[in-house]
Each structure stands twice: as C-alpha cells, then as structure tokens.
Protein backbone atom coordinates (compact mmCIF):
# COMPACT_ATOMS: atom_id res chain seq x y z
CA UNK A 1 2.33 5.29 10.74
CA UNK A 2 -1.19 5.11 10.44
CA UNK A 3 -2.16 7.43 13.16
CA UNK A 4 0.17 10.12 11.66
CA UNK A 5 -1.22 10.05 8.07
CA UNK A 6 -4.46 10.20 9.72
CA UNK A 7 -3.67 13.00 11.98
CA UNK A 8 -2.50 15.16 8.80
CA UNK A 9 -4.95 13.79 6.68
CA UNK A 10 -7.88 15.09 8.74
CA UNK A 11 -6.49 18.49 9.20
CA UNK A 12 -6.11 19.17 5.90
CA UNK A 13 -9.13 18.06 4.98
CA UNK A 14 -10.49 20.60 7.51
CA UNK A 15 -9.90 23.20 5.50
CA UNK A 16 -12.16 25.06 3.78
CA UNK A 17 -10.60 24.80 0.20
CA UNK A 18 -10.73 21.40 0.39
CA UNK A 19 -13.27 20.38 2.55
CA UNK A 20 -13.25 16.43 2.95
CA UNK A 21 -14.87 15.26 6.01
CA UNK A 22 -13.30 13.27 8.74
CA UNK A 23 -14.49 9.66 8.32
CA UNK A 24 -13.72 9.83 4.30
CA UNK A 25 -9.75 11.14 5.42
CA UNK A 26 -9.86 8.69 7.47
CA UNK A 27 -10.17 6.06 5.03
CA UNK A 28 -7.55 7.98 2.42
CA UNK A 29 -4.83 7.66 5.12
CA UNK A 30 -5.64 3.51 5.89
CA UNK A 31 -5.54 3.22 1.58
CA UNK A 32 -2.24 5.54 1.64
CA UNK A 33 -0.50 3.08 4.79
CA UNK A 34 -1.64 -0.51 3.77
CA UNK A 35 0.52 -0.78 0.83
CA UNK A 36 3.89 0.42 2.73
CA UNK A 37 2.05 -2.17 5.82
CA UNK A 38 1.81 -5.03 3.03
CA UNK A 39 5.18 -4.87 1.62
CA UNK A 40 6.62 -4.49 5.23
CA UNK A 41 5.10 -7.53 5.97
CA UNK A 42 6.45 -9.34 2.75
CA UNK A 43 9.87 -8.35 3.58
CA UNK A 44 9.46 -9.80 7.09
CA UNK A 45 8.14 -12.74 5.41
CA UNK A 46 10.46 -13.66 2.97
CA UNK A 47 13.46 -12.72 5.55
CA UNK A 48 12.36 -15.51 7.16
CA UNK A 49 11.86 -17.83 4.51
CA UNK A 50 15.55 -17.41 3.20
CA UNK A 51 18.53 -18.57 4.21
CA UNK A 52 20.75 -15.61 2.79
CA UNK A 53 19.69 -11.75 2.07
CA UNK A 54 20.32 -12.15 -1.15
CA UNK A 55 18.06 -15.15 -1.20
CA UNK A 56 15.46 -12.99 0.44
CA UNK A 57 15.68 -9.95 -1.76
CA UNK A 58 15.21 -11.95 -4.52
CA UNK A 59 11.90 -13.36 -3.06
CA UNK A 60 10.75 -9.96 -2.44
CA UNK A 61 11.69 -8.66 -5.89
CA UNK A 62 9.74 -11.44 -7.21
CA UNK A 63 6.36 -10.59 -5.38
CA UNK A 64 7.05 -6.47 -6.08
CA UNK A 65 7.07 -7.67 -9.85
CA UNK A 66 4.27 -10.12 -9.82
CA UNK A 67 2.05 -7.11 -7.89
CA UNK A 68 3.37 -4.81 -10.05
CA UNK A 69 2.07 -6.31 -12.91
CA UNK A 70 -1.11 -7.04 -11.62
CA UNK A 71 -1.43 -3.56 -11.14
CA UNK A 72 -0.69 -2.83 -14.84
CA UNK A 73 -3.37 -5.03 -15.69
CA UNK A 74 -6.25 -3.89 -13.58
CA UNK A 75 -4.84 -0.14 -14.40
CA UNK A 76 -5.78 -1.90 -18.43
CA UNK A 77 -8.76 -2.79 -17.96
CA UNK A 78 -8.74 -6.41 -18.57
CA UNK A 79 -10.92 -7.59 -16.07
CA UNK A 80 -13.09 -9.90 -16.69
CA UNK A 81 -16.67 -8.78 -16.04
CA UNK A 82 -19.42 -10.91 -16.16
C-alpha cells in the first residue's frame, strides 16, 4: 500500500506545477498509509480479542470513537503547553 502511494506520490510531485521533492513525498505517502496501517491493525487486534464479530466490532467502534475524539481535541487546541 505504501509503495503505491509512494510511487504516485513522487510522480506527481515531479511536476513542475507542483514541485515537491522526493524525500518530502515520500514522507506524505507514509502519513497518508499509517492511519489505514493502524486501524488495520486494531481490527486484527480486537478480532482476536473477541469471542463474536459483534463483540469485536464493538471493540473497534470503541477505539475509532475514543481516537476520534482525541482528534477533535488536538484539532481545538487544548493542549496543554508548558
């Protein structure tokens, strides 16, 4: 997946109008893959975890909402900076 998103990520970048070198597209396409990698890993996770499907959608559910609103709160600004 990675080496894909990489592939297509580089060669646009090539392009004049845009003009993003190779090591920074690079780095774009591991940021755009590590979330699907992450969640694909939480679903192999909590399949094994749980005794039913439903049981393990559930679990999953749970983390997608707990990440999603960490998200929302980092997107706020509520950070604590020292």
């Amino acid at each position: 997946m990675w080496a894909l998103t990489a592939l297509l990520t580089v060669l646009t970048g090539l392009d004049s109008s845009v003009g993003i070198a190779a090591g920074p597209a690079l780095y774009f396409a591991l940021a755009m893959v590590a979330t699907a990698v992450m969640f694909l890993a939480v679903g192999a996770l909590t399949s094994q975890l749980a005794a039913t499907r439903r049981q393990a959608a559930a679990y999953a559910a749970w983390f997608l909402g707990v990440s999603y609103a960490v998200r929302m709160i980092a997107d706020a600004g509520w950070a604590c900076t020292a």
